[in-house]
Protein backbone atom coordinates (compact mmCIF):
# COMPACT_ATOMS: atom_id res chain seq x y z
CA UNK A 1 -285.34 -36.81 123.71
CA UNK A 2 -282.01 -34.64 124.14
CA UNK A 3 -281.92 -31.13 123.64
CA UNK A 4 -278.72 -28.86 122.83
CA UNK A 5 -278.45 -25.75 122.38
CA UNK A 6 -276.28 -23.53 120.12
CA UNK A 7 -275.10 -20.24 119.89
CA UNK A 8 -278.26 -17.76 119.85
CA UNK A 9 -281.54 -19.67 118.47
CA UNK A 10 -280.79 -22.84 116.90
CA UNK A 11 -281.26 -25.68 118.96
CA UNK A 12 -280.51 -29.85 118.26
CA UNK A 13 -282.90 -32.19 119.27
CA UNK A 14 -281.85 -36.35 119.37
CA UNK A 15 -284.21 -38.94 119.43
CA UNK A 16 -283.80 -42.98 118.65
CA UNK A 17 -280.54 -42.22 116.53
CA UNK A 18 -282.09 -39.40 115.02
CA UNK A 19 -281.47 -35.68 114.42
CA UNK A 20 -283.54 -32.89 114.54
CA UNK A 21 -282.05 -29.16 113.37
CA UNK A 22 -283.95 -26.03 113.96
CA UNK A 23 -282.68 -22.68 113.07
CA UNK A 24 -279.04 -22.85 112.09
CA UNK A 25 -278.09 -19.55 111.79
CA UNK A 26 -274.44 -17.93 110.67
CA UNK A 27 -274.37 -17.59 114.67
CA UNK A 28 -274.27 -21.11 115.44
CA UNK A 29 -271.00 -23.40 116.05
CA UNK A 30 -269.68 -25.51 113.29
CA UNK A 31 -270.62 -28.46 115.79
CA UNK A 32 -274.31 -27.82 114.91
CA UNK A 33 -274.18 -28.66 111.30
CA UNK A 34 -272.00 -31.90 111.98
CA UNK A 35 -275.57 -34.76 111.93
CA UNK A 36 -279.13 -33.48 110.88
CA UNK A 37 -281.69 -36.13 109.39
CA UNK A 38 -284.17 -33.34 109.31
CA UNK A 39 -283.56 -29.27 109.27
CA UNK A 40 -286.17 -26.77 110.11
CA UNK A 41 -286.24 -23.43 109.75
CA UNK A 42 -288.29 -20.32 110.97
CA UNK A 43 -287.46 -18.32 108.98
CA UNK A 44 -285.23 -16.78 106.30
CA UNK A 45 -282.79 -13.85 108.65
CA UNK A 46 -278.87 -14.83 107.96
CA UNK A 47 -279.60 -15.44 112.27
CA UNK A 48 -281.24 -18.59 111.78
CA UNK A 49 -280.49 -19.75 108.28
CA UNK A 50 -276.92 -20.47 107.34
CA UNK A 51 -277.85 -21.34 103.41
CA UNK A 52 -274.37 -22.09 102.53
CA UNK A 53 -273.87 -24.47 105.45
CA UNK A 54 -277.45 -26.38 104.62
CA UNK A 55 -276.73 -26.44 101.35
CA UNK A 56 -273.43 -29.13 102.41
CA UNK A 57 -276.06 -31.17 104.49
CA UNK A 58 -277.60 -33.95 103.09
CA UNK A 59 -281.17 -33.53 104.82
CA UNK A 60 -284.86 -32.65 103.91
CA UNK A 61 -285.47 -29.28 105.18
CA UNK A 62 -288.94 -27.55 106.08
CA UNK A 63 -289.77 -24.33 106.05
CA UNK A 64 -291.75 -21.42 104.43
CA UNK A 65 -291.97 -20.20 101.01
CA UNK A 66 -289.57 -16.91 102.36
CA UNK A 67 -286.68 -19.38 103.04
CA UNK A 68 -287.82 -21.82 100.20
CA UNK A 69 -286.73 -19.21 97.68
CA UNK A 70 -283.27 -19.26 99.06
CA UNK A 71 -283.07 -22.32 98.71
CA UNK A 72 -284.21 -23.62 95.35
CA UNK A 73 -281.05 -25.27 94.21
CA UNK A 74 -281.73 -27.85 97.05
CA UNK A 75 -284.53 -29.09 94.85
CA UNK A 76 -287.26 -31.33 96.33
CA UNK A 77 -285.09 -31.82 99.47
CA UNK A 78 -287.42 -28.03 100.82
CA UNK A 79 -290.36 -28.81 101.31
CA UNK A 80 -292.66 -25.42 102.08
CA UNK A 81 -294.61 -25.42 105.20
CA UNK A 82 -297.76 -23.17 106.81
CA UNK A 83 -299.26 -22.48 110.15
CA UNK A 84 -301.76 -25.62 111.05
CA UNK A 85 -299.97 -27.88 108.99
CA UNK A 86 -298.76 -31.56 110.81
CA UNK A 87 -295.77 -33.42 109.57
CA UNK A 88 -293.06 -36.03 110.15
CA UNK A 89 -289.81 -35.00 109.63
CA UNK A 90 -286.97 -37.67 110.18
CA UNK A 91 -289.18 -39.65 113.04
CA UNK A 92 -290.13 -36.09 114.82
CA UNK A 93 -293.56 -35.51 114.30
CA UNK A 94 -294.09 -31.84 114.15
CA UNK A 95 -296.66 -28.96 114.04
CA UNK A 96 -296.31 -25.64 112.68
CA UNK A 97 -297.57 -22.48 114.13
CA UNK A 98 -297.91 -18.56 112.60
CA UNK A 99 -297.21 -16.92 109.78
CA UNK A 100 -295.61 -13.44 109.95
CA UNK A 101 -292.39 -12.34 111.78
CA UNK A 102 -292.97 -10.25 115.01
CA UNK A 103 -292.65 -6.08 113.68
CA UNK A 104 -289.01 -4.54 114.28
CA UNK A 105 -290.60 -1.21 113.65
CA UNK A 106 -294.13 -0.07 113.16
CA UNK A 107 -292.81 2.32 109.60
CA UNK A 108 -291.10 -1.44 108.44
CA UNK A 109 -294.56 -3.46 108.47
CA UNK A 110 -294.43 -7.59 109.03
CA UNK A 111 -290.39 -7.90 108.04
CA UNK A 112 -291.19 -11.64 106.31
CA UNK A 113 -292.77 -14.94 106.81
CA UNK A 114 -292.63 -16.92 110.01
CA UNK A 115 -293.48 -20.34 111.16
CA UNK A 116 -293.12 -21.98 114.60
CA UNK A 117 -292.33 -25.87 115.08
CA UNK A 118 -293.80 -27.85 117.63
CA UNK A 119 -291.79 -31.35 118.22
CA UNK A 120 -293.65 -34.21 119.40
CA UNK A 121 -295.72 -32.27 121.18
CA UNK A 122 -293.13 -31.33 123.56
CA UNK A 123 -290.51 -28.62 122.42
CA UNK A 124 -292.04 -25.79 120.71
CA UNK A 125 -289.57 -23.16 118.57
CA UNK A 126 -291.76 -20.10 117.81
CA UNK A 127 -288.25 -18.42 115.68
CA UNK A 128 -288.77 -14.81 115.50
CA UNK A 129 -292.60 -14.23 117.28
CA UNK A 130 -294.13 -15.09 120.45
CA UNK A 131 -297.35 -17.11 118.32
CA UNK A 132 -298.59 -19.64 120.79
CA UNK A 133 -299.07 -23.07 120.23
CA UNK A 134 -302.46 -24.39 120.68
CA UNK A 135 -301.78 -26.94 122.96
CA UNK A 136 -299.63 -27.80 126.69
CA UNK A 137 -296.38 -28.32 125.55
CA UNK A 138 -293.33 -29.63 127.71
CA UNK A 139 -290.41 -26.91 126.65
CA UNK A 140 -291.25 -23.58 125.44
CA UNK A 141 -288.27 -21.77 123.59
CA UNK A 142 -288.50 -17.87 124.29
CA UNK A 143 -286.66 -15.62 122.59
CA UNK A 144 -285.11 -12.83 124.73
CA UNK A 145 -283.45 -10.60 122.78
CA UNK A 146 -283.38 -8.90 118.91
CA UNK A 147 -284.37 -5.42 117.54
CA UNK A 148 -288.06 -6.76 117.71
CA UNK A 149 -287.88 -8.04 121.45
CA UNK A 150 -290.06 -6.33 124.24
CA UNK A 151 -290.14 -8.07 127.70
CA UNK A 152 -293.70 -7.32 128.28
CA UNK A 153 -294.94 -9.86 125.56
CA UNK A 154 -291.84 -11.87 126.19
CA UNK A 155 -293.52 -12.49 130.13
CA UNK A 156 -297.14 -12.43 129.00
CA UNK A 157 -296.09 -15.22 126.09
CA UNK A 158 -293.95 -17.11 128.74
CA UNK A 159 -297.25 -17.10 131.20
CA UNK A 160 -299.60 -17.53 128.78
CA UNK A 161 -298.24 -20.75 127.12
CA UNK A 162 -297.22 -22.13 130.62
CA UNK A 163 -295.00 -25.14 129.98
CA UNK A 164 -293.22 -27.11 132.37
CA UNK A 165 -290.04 -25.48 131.29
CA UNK A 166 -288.46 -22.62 129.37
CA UNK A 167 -285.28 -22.23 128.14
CA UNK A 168 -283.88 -18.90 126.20
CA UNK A 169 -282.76 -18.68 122.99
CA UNK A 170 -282.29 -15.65 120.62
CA UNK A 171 -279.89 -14.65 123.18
CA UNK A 172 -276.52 -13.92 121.52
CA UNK A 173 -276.90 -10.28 122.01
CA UNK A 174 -277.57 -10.20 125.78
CA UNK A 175 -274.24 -10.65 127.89
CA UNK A 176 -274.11 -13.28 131.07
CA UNK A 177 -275.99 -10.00 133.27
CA UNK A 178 -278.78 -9.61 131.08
CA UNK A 179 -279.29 -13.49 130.69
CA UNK A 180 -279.34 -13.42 134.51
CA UNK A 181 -281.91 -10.62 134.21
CA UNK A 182 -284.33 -12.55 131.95
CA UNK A 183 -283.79 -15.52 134.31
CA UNK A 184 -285.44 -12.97 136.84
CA UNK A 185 -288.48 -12.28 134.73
CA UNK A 186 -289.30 -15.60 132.76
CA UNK A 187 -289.10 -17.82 135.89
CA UNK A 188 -292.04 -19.46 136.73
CA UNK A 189 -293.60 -21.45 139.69
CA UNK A 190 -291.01 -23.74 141.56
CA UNK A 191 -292.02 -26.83 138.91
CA UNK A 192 -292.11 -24.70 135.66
CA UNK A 193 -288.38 -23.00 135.97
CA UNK A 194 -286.90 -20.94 133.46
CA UNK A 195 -283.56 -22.65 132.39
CA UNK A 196 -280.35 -21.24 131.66
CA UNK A 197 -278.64 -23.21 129.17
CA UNK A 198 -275.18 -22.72 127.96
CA UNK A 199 -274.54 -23.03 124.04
CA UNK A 200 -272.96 -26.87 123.81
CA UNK A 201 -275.51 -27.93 126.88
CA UNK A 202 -277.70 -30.33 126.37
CA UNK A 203 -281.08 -31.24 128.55
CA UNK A 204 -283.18 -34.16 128.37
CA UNK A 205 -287.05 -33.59 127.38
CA UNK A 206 -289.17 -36.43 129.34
């Protein structure tokens, strides 16, 4: 598989011809929205769901009810997803993890619905939360900035879920010295690195 990454938290992946979206936000570069065979999306903030720009895709897209609702002119092309639920999507098989939206502020409660997508077992998207999958997974996506972000459970999530390699997203409010900075903190043992991928880069997942 090839990963790219866009602008903040939506991320490409290609496998045997195929296209997997996650997360394209009104952040993300018109690039991102060019192929999809299959869209997921976290959840329903304007950051990772672009409705207007899915709506000119033709692709199935799977989500929760939250972004569902948004989305109701797309017919049976949304199809509603929950934590513990397993499903192909384009080729990808994929797993989803969670249910609620990590709290921006205690007064505000659980802000709205939020589901994580692991892909083939190997890149795992938690969108706005640090739920953990339930198994070792290859690439871990961890988000390092927002108005809900705390480093503390950013590191302990990082640690705790231990994959071979993890890449930052949900960075499009940091600038290039606080990227560096989380670089610092999420790093892991000499083969588990932390990497810091530019929007437009692509990795390969083996």
């Amino acid at each position: 598989m090839k990963l790219t990454k866009f602008t903040h938290a939506c991320v490409r992946i290609d496998k045997d011809g195929k296209v997997l979206l996650i997360d394209p936000g009104t952040f993300s570069e018109d690039a991102a929205f060019e192929a999809a065979d299959a869209i997921l999306v976290t959840h329903e903030h304007p950051d990772h769901l672009d409705v207007e720009r899915i709506k000119n895709l033709d692709a199935p897209v799977y989500t929760n009810a939250g972004v569902a609702s948004q989305l109701t002119e797309l017919g049976d092309r949304v199809q509603v997803v929950e934590g513990g639920q397993a499903f192909d999507a384009a080729g990808f098989s994929v797993r989803a993890y969670g249910k609620d939206h990590a709290v921006i502020l205690p007064e505000l409660g659980v802000p709205c619905q939020n589901v994580g997508f692991l892909v083939d077992d190997a890149v795992y998207h938690p969108g706005d939360s640090f739920t953990q999958p339930d198994r070792q997974v290859h690439t871990n996506l961890v988000p390092v900035s927002g108005p809900w972000f705390a480093l503390p459970p950013a590191v302990e999530y990082a640690r705790a879920v231990n994959a071979q390699q993890t890449l930052g997203i949900h960075d499009a409010l940091l600038s290039p010295i606080g990227q560096g900075m989380m670089q610092r903190f999420l790093d892991g043992e000499a083969d588990r690195p932390y990497r810091l991928v530019q929007p437009g880069e692509s990795i390969e997942i083996n």
